[in-house]
C-alpha atoms as a PDB file:
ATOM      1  CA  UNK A   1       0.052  30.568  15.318  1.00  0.00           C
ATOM      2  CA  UNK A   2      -2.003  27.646  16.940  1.00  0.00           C
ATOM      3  CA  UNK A   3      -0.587  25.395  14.402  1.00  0.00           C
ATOM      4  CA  UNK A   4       3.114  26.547  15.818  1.00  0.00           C
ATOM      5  CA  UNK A   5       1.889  25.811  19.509  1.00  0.00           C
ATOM      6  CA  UNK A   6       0.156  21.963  18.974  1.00  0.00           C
ATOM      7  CA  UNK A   7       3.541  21.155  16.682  1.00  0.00           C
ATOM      8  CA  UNK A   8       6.060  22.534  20.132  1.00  0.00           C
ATOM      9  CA  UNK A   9       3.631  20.284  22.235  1.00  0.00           C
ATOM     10  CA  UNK A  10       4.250  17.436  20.050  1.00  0.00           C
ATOM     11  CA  UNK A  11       7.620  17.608  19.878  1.00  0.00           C
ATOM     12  CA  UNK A  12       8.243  18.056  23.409  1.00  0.00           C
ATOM     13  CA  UNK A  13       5.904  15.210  24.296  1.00  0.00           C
ATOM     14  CA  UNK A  14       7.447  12.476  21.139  1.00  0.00           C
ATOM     15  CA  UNK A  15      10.963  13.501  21.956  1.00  0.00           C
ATOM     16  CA  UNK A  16      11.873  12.221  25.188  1.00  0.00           C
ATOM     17  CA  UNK A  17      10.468   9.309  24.402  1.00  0.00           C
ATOM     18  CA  UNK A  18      13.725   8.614  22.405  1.00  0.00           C
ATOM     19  CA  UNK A  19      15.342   8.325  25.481  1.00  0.00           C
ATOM     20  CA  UNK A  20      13.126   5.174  27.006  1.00  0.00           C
ATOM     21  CA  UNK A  21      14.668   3.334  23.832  1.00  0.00           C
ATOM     22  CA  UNK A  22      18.164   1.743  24.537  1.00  0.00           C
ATOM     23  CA  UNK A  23      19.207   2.463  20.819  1.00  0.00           C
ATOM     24  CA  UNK A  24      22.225   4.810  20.763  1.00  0.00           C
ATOM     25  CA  UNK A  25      22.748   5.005  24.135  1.00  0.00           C
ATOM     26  CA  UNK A  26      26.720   3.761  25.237  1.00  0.00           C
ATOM     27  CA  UNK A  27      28.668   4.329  28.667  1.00  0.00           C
ATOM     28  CA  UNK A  28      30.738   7.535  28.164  1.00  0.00           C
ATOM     29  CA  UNK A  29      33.881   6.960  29.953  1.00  0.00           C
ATOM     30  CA  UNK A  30      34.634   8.280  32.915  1.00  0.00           C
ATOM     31  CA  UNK A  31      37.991  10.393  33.894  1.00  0.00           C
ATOM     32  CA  UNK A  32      39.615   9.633  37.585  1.00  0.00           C
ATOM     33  CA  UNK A  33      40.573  12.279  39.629  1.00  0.00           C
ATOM     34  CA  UNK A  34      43.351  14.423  39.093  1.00  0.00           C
ATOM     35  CA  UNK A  35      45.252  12.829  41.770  1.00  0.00           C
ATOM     36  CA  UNK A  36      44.914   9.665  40.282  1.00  0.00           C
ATOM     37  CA  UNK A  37      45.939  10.690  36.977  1.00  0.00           C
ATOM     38  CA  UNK A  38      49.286  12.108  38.265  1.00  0.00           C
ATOM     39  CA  UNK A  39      50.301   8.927  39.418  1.00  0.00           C
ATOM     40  CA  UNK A  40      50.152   7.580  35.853  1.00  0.00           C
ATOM     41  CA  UNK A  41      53.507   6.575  33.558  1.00  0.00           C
ATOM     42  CA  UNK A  42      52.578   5.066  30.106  1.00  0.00           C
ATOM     43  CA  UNK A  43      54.671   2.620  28.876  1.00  0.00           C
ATOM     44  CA  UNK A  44      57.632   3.763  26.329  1.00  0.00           C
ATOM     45  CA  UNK A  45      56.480   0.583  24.389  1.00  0.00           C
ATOM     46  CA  UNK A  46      53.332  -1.529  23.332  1.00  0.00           C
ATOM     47  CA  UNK A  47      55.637  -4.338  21.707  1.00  0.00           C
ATOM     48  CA  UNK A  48      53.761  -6.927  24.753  1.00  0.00           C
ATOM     49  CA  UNK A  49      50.667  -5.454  24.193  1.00  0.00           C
ATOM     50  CA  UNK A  50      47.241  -6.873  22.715  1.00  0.00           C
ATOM     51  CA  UNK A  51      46.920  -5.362  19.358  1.00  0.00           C
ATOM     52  CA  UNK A  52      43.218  -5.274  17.929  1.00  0.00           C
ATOM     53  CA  UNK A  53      43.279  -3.561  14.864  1.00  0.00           C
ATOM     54  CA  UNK A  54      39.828  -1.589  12.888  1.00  0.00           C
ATOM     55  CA  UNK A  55      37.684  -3.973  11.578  1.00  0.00           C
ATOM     56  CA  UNK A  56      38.646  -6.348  14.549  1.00  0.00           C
ATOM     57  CA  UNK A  57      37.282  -3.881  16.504  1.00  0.00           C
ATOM     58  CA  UNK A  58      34.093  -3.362  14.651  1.00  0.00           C
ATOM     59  CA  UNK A  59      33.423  -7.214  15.008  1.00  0.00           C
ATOM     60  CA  UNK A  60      34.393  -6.391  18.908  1.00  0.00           C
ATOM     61  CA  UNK A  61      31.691  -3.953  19.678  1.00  0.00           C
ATOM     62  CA  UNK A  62      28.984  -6.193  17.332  1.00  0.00           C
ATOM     63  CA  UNK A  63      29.248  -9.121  19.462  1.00  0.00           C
ATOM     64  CA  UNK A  64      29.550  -7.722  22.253  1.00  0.00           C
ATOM     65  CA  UNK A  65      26.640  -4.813  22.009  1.00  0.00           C
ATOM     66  CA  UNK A  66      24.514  -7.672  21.070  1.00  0.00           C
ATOM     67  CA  UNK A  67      25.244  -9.654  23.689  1.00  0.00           C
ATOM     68  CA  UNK A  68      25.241  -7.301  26.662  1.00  0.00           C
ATOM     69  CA  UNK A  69      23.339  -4.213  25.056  1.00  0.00           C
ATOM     70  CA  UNK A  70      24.477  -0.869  26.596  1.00  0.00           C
ATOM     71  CA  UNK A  71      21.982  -0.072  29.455  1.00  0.00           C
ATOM     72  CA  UNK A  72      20.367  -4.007  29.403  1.00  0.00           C
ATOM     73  CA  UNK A  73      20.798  -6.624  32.685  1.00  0.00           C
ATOM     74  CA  UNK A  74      20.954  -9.589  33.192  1.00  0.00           C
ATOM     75  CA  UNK A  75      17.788 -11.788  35.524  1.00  0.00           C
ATOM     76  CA  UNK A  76      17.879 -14.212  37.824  1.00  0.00           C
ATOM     77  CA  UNK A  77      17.040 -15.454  41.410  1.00  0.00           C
ATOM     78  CA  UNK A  78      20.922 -14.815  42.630  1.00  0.00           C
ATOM     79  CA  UNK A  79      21.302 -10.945  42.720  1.00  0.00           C
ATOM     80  CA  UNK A  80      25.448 -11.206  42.927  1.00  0.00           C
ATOM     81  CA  UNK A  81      25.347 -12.928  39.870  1.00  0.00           C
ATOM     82  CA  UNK A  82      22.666 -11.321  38.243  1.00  0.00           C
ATOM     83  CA  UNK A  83      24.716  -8.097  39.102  1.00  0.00           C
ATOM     84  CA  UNK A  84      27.837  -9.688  37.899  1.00  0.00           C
ATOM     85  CA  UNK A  85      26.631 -10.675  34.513  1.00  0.00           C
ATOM     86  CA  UNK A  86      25.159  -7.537  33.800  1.00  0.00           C
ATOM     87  CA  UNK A  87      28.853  -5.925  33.648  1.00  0.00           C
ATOM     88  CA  UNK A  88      30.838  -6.226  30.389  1.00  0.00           C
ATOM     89  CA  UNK A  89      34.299  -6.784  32.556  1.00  0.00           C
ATOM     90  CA  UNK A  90      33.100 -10.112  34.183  1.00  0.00           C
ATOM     91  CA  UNK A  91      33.621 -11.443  30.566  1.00  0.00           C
ATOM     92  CA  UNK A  92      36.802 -12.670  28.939  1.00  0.00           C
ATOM     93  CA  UNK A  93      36.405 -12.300  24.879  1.00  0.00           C
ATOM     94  CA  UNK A  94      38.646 -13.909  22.750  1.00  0.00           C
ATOM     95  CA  UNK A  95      38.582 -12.415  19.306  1.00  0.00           C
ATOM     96  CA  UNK A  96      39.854 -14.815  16.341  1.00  0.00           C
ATOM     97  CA  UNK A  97      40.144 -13.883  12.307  1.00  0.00           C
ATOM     98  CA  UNK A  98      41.347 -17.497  10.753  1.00  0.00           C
ATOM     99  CA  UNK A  99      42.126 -15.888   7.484  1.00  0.00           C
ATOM    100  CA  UNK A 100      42.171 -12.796   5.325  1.00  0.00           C
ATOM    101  CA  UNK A 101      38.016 -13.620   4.050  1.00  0.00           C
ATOM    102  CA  UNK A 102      37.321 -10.590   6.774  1.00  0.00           C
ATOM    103  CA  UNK A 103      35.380 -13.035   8.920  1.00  0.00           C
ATOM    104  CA  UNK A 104      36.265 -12.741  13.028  1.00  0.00           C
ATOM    105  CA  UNK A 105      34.936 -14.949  15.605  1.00  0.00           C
ATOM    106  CA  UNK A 106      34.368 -13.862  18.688  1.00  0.00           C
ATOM    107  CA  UNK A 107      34.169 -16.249  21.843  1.00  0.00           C
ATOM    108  CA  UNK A 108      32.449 -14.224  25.183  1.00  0.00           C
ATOM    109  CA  UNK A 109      32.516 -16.453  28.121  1.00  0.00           C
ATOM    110  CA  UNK A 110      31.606 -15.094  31.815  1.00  0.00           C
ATOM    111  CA  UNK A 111      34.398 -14.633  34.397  1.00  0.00           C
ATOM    112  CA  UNK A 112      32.988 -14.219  37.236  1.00  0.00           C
ATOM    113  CA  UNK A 113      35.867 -14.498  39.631  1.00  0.00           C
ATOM    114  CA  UNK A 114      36.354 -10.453  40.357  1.00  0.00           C
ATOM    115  CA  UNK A 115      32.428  -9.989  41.208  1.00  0.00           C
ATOM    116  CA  UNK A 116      31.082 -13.606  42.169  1.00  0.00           C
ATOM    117  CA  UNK A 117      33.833 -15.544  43.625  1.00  0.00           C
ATOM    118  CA  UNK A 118      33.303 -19.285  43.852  1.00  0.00           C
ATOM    119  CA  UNK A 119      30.463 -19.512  41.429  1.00  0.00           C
ATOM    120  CA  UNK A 120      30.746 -21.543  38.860  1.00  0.00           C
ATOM    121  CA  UNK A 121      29.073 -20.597  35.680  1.00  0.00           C
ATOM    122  CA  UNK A 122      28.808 -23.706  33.330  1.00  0.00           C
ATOM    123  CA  UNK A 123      26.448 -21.642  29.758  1.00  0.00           C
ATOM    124  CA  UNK A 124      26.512 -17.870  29.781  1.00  0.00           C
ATOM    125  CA  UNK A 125      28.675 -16.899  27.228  1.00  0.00           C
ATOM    126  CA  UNK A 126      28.542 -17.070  23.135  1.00  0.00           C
ATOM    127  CA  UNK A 127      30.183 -17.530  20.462  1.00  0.00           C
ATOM    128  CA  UNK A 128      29.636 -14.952  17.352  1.00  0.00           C
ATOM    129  CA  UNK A 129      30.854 -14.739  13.578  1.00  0.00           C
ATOM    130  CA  UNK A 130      31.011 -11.134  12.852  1.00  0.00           C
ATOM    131  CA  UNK A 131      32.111  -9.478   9.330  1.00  0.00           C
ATOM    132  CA  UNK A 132      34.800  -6.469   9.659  1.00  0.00           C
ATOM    133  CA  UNK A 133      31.796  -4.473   8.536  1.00  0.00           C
ATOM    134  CA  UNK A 134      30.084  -4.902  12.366  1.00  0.00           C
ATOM    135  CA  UNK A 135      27.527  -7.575  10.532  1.00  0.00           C
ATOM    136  CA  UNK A 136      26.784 -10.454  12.589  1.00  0.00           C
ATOM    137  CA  UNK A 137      26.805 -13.238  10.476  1.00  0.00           C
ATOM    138  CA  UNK A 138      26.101 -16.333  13.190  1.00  0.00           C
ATOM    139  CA  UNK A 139      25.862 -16.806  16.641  1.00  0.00           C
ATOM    140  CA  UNK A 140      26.157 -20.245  18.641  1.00  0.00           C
END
């Protein structure tokens, strides 16, 4: 019976401890309000779309969870921009696969127009080779 007791304890003190860890964690989506959502019409085509198809993807959310990690922020002495930059939409990404060797690069470069206006960023961004597997193979 004591043996039960000191093994609760040490899960309840071990397992929230998980949660100080960023690993796993991701920004569940959030839904508008109703109101909002009535307004809506989808389109009756995707033809002018952007198409990113699965491995694409996968490449995608490699770069760009190693770049800007879910939960991480960025530093600096200007707290607009160090605001900005720690939001994945002030960054344009431009995803490229050459060839059919499963290879994508993927060019992030800061946009800060929408959340900084008027400063100029001239480094910030990356550039990453990513396999369709979500393995990053380079990053420059």
């Amino acid at each position: 019976m004591r043996v039960r007791g000191f093994a609760a304890v040490v899960l309840l003190v071990l397992l929230p401890g998980c949660s100080f860890f960023p690993y796993g964690l991701y920004r569940k989506a959030e839904w508008a309000p109703d109101e909002l959502a009535a307004q809506v019409k989808f389109p009756s085509s995707y033809e002018r779309g952007v198409h990113i198809e699965g491995p694409s993807v996968v490449a995608l959310e490699a770069a760009m969870n190693d770049f800007l990690p879910p939960g991480s922020a960025a530093r600096g002495d200007n707290d607009q921009v160090v605001r900005c930059l720690s939001l994945r939409e002030s960054f344009r990404v431009s995803v490229w696969q050459p060839n059919d060797n499963n290879i994508f690069f993927v060019r992030i470069t800061p946009d800060l127009s929408r959340c900084a206006p008027g400063v100029v960023i001239t480094d910030g961004g990356a550039e990453y080779a990513v396999d369709g597997e979500g393995r990053i193979l380079a990053r420059r």
